[in-house]
C-alpha atoms as a PDB file:
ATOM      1  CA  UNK A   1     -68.458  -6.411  21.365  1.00  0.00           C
ATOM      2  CA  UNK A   2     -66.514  -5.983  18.270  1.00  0.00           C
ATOM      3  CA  UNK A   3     -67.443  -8.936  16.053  1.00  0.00           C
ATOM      4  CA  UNK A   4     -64.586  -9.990  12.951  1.00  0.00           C
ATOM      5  CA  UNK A   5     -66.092 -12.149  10.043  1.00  0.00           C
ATOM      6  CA  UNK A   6     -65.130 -15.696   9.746  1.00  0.00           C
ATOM      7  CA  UNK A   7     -63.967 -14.574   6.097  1.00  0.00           C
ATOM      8  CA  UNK A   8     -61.607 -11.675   7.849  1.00  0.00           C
ATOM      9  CA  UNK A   9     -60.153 -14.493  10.174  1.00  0.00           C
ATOM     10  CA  UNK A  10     -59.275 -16.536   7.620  1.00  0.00           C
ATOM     11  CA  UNK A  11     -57.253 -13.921   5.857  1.00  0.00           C
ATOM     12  CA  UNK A  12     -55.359 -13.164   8.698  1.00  0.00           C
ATOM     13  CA  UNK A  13     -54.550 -16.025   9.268  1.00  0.00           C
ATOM     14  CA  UNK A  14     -53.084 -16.929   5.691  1.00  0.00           C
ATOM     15  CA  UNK A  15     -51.111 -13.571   6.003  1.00  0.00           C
ATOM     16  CA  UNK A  16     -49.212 -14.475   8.907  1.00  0.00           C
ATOM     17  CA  UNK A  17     -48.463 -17.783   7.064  1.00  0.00           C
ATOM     18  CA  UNK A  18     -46.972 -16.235   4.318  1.00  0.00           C
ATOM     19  CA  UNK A  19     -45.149 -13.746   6.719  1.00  0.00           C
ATOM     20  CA  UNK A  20     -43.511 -16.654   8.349  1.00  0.00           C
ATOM     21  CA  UNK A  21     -39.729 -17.370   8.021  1.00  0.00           C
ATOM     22  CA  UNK A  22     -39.464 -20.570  10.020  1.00  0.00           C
ATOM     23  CA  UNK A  23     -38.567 -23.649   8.156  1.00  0.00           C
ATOM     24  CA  UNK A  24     -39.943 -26.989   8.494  1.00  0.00           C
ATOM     25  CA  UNK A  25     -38.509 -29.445  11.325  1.00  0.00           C
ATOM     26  CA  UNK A  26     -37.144 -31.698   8.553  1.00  0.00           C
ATOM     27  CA  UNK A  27     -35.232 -28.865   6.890  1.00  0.00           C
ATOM     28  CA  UNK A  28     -34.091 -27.514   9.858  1.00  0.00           C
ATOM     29  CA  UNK A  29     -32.406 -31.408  10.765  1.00  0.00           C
ATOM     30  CA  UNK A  30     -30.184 -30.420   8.199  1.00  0.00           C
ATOM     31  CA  UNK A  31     -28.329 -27.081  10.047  1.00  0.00           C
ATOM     32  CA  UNK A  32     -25.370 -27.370  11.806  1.00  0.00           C
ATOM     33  CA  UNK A  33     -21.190 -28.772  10.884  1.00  0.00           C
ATOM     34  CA  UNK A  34     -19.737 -32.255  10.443  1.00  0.00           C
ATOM     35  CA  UNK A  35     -16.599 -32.754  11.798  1.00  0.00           C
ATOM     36  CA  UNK A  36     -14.812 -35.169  11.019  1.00  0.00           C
ATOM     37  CA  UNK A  37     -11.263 -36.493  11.370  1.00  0.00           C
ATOM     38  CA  UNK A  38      -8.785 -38.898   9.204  1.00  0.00           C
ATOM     39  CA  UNK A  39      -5.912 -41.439   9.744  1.00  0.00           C
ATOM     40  CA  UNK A  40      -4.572 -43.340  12.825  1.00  0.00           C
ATOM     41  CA  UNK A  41      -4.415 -40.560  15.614  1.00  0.00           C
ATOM     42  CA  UNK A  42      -6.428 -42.445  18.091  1.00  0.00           C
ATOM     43  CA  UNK A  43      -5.300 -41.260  21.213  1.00  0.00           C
ATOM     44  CA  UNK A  44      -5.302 -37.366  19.947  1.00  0.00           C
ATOM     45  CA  UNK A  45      -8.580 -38.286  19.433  1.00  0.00           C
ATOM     46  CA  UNK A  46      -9.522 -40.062  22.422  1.00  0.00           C
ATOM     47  CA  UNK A  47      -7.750 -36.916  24.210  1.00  0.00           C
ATOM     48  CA  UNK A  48     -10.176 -34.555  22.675  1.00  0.00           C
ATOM     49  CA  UNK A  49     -13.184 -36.282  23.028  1.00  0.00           C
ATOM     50  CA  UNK A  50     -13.681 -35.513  26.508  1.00  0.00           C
ATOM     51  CA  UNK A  51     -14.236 -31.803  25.522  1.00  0.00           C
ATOM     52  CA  UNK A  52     -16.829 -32.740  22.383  1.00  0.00           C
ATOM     53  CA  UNK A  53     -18.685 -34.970  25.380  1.00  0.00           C
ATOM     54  CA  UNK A  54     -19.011 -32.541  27.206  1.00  0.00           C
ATOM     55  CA  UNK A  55     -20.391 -29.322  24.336  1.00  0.00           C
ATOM     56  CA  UNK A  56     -22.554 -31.939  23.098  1.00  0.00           C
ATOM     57  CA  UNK A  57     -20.836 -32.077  19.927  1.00  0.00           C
ATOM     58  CA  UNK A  58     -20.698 -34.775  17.554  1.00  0.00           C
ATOM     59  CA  UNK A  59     -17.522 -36.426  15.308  1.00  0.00           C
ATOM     60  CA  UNK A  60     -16.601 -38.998  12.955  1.00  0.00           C
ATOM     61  CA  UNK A  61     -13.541 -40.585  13.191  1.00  0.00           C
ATOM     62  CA  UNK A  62     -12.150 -42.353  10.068  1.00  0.00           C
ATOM     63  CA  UNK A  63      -9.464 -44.304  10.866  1.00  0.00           C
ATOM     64  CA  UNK A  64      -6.998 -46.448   8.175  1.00  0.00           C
ATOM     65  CA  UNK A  65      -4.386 -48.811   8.327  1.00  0.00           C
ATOM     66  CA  UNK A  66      -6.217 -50.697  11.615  1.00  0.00           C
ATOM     67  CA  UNK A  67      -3.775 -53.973  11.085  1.00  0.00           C
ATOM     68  CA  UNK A  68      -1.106 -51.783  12.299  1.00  0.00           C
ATOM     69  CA  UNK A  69      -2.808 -50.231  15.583  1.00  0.00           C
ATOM     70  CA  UNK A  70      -1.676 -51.310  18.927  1.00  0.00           C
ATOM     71  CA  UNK A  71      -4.599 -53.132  21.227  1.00  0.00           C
ATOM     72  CA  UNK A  72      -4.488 -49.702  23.177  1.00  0.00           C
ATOM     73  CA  UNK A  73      -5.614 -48.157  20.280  1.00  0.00           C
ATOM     74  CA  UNK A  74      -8.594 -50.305  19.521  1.00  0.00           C
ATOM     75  CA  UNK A  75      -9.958 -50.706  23.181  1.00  0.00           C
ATOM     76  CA  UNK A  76      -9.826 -46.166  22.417  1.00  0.00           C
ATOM     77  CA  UNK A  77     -11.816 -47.057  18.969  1.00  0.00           C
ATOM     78  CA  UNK A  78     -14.406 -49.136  20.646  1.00  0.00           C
ATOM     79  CA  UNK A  79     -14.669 -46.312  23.667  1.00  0.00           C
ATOM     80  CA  UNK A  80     -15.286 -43.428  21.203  1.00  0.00           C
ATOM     81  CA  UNK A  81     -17.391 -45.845  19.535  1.00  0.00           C
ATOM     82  CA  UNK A  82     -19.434 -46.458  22.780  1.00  0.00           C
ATOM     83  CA  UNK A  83     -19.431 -43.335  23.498  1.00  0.00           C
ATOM     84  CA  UNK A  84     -21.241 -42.290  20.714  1.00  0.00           C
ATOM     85  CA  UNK A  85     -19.277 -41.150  17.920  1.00  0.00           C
ATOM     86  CA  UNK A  86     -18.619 -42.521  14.414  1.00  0.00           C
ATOM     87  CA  UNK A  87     -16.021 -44.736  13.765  1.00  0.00           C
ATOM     88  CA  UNK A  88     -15.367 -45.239   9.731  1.00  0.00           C
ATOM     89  CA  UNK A  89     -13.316 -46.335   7.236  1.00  0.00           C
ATOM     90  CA  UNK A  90     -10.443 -44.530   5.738  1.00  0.00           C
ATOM     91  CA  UNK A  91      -9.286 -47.245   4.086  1.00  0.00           C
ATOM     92  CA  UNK A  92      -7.061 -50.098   4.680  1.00  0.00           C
ATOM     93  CA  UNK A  93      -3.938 -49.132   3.318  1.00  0.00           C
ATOM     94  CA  UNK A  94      -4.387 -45.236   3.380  1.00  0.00           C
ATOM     95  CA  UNK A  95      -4.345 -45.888  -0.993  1.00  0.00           C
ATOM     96  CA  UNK A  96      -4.827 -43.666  -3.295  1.00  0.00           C
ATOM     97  CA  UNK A  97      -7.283 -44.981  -5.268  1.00  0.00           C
ATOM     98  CA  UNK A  98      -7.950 -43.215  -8.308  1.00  0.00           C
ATOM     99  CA  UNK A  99      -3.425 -44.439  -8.504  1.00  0.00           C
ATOM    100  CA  UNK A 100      -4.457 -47.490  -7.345  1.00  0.00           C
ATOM    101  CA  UNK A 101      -6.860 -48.164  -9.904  1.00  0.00           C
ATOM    102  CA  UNK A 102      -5.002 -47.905 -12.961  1.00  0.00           C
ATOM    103  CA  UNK A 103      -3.826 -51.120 -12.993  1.00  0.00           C
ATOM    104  CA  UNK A 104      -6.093 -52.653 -10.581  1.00  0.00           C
ATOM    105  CA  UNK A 105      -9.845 -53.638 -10.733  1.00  0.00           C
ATOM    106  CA  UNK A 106     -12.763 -52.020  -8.507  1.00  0.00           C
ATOM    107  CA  UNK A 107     -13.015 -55.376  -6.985  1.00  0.00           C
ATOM    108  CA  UNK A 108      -9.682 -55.369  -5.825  1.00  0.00           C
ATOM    109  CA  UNK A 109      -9.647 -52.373  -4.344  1.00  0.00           C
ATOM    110  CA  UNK A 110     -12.479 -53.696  -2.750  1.00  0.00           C
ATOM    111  CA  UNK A 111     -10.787 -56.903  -1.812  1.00  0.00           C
ATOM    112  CA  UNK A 112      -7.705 -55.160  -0.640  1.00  0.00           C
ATOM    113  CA  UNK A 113      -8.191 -51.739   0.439  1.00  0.00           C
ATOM    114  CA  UNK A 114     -12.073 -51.947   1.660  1.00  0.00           C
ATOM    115  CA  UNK A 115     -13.239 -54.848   3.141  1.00  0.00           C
ATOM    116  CA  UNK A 116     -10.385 -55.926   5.439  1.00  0.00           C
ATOM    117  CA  UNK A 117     -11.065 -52.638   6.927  1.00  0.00           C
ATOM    118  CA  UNK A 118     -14.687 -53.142   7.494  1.00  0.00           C
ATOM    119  CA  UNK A 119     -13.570 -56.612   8.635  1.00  0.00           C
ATOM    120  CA  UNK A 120     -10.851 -54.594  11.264  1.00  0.00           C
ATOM    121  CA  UNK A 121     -14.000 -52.328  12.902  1.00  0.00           C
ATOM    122  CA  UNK A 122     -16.906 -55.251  12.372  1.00  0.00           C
ATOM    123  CA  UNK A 123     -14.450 -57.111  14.852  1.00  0.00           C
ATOM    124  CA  UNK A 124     -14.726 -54.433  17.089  1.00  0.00           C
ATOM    125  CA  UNK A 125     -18.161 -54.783  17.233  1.00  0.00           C
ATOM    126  CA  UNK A 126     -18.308 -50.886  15.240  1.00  0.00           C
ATOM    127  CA  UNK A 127     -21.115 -51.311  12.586  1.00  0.00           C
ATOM    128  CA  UNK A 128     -19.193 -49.357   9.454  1.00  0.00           C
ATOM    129  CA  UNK A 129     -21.229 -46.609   7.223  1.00  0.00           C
ATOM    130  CA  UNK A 130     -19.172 -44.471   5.987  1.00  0.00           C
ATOM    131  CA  UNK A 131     -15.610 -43.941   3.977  1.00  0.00           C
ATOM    132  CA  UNK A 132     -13.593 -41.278   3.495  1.00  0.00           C
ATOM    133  CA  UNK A 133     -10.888 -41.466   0.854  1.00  0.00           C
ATOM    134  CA  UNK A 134      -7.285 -40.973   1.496  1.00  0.00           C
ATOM    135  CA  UNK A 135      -6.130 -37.872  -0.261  1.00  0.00           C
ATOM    136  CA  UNK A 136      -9.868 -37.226  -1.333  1.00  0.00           C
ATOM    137  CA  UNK A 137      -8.766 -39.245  -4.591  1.00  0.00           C
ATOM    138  CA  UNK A 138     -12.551 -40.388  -5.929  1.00  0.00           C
ATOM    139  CA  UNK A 139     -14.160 -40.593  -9.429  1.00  0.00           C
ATOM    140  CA  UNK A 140     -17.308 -40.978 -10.074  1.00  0.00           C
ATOM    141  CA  UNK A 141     -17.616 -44.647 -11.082  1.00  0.00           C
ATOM    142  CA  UNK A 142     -15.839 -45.656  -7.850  1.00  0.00           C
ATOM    143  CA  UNK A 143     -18.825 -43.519  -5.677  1.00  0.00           C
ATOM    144  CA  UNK A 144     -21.067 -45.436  -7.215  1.00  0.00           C
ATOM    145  CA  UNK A 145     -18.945 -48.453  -6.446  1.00  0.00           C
ATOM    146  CA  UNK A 146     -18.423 -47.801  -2.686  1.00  0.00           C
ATOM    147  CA  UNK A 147     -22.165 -46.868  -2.650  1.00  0.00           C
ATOM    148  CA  UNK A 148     -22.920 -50.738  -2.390  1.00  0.00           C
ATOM    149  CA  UNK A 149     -20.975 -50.728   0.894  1.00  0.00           C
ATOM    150  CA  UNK A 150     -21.982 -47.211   2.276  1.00  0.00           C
ATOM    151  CA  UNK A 151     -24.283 -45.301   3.247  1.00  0.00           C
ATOM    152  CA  UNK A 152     -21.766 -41.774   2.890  1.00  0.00           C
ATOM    153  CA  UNK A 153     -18.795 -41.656   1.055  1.00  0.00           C
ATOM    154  CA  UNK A 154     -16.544 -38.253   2.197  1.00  0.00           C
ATOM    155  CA  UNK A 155     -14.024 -36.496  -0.084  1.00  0.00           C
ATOM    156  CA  UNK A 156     -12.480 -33.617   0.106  1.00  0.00           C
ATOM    157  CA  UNK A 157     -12.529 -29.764  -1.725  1.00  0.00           C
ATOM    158  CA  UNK A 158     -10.531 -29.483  -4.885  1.00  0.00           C
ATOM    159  CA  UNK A 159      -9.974 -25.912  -3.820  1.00  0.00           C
ATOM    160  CA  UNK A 160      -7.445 -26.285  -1.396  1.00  0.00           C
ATOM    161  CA  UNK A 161      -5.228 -28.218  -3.853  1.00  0.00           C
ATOM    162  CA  UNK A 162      -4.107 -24.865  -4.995  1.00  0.00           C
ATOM    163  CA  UNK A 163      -3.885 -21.426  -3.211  1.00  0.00           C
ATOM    164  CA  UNK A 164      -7.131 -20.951  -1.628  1.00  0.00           C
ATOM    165  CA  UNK A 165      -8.622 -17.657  -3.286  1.00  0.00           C
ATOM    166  CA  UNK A 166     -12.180 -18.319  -2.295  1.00  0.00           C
ATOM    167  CA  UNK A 167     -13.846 -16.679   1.131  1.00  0.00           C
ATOM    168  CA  UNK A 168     -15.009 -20.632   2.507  1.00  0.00           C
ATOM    169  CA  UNK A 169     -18.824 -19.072   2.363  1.00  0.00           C
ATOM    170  CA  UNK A 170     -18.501 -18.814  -1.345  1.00  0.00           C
ATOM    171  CA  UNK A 171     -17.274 -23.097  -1.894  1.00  0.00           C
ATOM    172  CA  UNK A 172     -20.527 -24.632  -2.505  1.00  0.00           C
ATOM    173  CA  UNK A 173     -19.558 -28.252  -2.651  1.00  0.00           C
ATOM    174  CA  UNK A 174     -18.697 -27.954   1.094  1.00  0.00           C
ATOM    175  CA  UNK A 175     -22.242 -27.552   2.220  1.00  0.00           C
ATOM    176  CA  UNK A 176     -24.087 -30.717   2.639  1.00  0.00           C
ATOM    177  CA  UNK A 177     -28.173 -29.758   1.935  1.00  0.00           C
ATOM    178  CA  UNK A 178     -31.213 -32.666   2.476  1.00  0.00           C
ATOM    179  CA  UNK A 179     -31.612 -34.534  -0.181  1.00  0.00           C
ATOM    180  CA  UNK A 180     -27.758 -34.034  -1.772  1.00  0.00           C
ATOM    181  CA  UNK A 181     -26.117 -36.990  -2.831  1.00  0.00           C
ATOM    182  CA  UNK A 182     -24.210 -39.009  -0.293  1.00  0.00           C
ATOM    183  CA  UNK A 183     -21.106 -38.227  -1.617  1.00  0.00           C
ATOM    184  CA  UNK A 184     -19.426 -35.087   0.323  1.00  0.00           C
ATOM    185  CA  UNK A 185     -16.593 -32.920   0.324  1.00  0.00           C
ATOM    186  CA  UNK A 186     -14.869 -31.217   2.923  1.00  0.00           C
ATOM    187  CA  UNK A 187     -12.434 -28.409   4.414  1.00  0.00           C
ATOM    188  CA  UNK A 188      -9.759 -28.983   5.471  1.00  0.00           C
ATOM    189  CA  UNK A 189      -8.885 -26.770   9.059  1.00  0.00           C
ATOM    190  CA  UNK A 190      -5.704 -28.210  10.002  1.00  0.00           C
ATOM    191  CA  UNK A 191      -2.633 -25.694  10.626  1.00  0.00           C
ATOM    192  CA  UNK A 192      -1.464 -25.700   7.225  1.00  0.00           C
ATOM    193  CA  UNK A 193      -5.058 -24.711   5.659  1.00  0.00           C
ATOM    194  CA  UNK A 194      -4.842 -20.954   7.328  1.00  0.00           C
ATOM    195  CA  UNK A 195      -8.442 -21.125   7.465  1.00  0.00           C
ATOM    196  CA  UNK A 196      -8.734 -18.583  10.079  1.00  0.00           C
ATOM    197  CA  UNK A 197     -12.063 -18.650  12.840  1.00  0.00           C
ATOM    198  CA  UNK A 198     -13.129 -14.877  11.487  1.00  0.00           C
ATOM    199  CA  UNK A 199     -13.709 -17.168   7.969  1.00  0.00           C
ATOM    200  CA  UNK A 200     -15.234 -20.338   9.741  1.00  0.00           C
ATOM    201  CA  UNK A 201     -17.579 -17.719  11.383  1.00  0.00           C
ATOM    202  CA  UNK A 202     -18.704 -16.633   7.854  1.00  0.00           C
ATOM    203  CA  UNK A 203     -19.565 -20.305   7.000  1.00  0.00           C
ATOM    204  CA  UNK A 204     -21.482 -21.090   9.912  1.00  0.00           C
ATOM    205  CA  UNK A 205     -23.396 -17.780   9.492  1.00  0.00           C
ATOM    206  CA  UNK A 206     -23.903 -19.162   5.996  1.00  0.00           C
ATOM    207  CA  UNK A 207     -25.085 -22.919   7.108  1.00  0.00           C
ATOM    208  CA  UNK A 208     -27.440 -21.547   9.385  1.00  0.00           C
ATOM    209  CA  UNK A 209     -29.084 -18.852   6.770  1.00  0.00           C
ATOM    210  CA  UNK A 210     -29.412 -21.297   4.192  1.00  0.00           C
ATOM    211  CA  UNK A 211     -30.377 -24.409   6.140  1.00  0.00           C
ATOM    212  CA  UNK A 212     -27.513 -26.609   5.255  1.00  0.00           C
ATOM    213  CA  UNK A 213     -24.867 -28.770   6.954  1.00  0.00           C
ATOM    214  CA  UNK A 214     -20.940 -27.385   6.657  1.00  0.00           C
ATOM    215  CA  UNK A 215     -18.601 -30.202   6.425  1.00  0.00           C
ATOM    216  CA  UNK A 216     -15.041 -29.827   7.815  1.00  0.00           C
ATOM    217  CA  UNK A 217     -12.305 -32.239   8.650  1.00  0.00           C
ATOM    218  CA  UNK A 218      -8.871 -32.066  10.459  1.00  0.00           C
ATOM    219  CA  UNK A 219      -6.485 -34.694  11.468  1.00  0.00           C
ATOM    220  CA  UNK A 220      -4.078 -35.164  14.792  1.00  0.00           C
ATOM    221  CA  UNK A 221      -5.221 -32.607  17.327  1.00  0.00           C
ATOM    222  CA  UNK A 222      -2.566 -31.265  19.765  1.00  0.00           C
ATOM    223  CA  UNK A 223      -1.687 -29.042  22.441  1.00  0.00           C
ATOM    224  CA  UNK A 224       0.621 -26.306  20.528  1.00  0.00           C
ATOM    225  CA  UNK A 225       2.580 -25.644  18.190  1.00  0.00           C
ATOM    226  CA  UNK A 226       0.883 -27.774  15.219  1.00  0.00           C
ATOM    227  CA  UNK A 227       2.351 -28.281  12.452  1.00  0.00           C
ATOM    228  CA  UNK A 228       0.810 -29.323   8.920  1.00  0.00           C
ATOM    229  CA  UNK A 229      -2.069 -31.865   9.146  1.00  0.00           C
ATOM    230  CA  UNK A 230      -2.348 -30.848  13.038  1.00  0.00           C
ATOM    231  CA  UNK A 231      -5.108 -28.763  14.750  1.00  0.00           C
ATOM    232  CA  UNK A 232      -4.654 -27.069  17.900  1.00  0.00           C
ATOM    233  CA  UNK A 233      -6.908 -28.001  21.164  1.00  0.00           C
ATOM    234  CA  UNK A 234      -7.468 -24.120  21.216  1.00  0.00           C
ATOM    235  CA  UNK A 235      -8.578 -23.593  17.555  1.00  0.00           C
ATOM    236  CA  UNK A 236     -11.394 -26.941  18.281  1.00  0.00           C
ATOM    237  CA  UNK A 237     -12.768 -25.006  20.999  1.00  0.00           C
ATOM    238  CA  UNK A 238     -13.008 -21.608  19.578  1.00  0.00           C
ATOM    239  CA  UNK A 239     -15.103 -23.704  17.065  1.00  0.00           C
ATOM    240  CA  UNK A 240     -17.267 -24.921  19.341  1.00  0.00           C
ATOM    241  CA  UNK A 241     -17.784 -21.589  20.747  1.00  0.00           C
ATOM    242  CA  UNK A 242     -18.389 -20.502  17.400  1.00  0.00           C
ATOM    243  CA  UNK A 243     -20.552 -23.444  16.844  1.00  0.00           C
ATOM    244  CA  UNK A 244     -22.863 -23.119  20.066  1.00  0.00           C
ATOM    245  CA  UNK A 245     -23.624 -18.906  19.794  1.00  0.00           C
ATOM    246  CA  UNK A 246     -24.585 -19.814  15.962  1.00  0.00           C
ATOM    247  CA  UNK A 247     -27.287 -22.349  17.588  1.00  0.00           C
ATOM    248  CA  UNK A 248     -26.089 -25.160  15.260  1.00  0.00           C
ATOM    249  CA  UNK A 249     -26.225 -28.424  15.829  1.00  0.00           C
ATOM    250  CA  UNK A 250     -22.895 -31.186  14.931  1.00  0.00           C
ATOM    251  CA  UNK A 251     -23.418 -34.759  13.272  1.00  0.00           C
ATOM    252  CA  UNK A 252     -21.716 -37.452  11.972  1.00  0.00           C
ATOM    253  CA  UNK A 253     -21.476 -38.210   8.622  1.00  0.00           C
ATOM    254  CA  UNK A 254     -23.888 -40.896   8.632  1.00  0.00           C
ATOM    255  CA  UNK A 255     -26.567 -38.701  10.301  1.00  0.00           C
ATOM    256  CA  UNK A 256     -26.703 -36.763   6.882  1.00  0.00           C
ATOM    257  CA  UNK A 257     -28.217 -39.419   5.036  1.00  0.00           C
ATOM    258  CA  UNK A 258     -30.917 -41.245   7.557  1.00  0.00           C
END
């Protein structure tokens, strides 16, 4: 019998170690796409749903100007909400604040454009933790503002503002990583964004390399023919596809943060 030293066993051992590429579980949390979804399209949303049920995917759902939803619309908002996805805040007016605030107070955008729509979901019985802002108009003072009242606050890239001349891979701020503050931005995929699946391929190959969390968000899903700020049933579940041979996993916003 061939006998190995305790000393040799040991090396081994730490060799493999360092050979290993596997991350740890915690890191690994922290793989996968947010999706995520703005305004008052509720029953777009409630239509599409039934396909995220049933990929296992995950979406958050920020809904504004609740005062002015029909009951229809709400009884949809508490479903989704049962159901398991996020419902949050997209304000109350659909303001933009960073407009809003230069001749307002922070406490009265809080008064008027936050908490009535906390109030609006709260009497839903849908717990609120997270806020995305209307035309992704933020500054810093008002994150840490809006921190007091969520756990995730969601903007949006600065680089679609302006011809988009960066592969989506390359725009760092749209990759959420463990430990990142709870401030995010996003990308927009909607019709009018051209952000074509050969690209979102590229960042989910890039999420899943380097560990991190893509964050995208659309707004009224249809059938065909979309038009700007619309996303085709067919483009959502070429993402999925997309999503599922990648091996990611989807969360809501508040996920990021627990």
């Amino acid at each position: 019998m061939v006998r190995i030293k305790k000393e040799w066993l040991l090396f081994f051992f730490l060799l493999a170690g360092c050979n290993n590429n596997s991350v740890s579980p915690e890191a690994a949390l922290y793989k996968g796409v947010c999706l995520t979804f703005d305004d008052t399209y509720v029953d777009q949303w409630y239509n599409i749903s039934q396909l995220f049920l049933e990929n296992e995917i995950q979406a958050t759902f920020f809904v504004t100007k609740i005062n002015s939803l029909p009951q229809s619309n709400l009884s949809k908002l508490e479903e989704l909400h049962k159901a398991g996805f996020e419902i949050g805040s997209h304000g109350y007016n659909h303001l933009n604040a960073n407009d809003y605030l230069q001749n307002h107070t922070l406490d009265e955008y809080y008064e008027n454009e936050i908490l009535p729509s906390i109030k609006g979901l709260e009497s839903l019985n849908i717990p609120v933790k997270s806020f995305s802002y209307p035309y992704g108009m933020n500054n810093d003072s008002l994150d840490t503002f809006l921190l007091q009242y969520f756990d995730v606050l969601r903007d949006i890239t600065d680089e679609q503002r302006k011809p988009l001349d960066k592969e989506v891979d390359k725009i760092e701020e749209i990759y959420f990583t463990k430990g990142d503050k709870p401030v995010i931005s996003s990308l927009g995929i909607d019709n009018n964004f051209k952000i074509d699946l050969e690209n979102l391929k590229k960042a989910l190959e890039r999420a899943d390399r380097n560990n991190e969390v893509l964050i995208l968000y659309a707004h009224c899903p249809v059938d065909s023919d979309p038009i700007a700020y619309q996303i085709t049933d067919e483009y959502l579940s070429e993402l999925i596809k997309l999503i599922k041979e990648a091996g990611l996993k989807t969360y809501t916003c508040s996920d990021l943060v627990k």
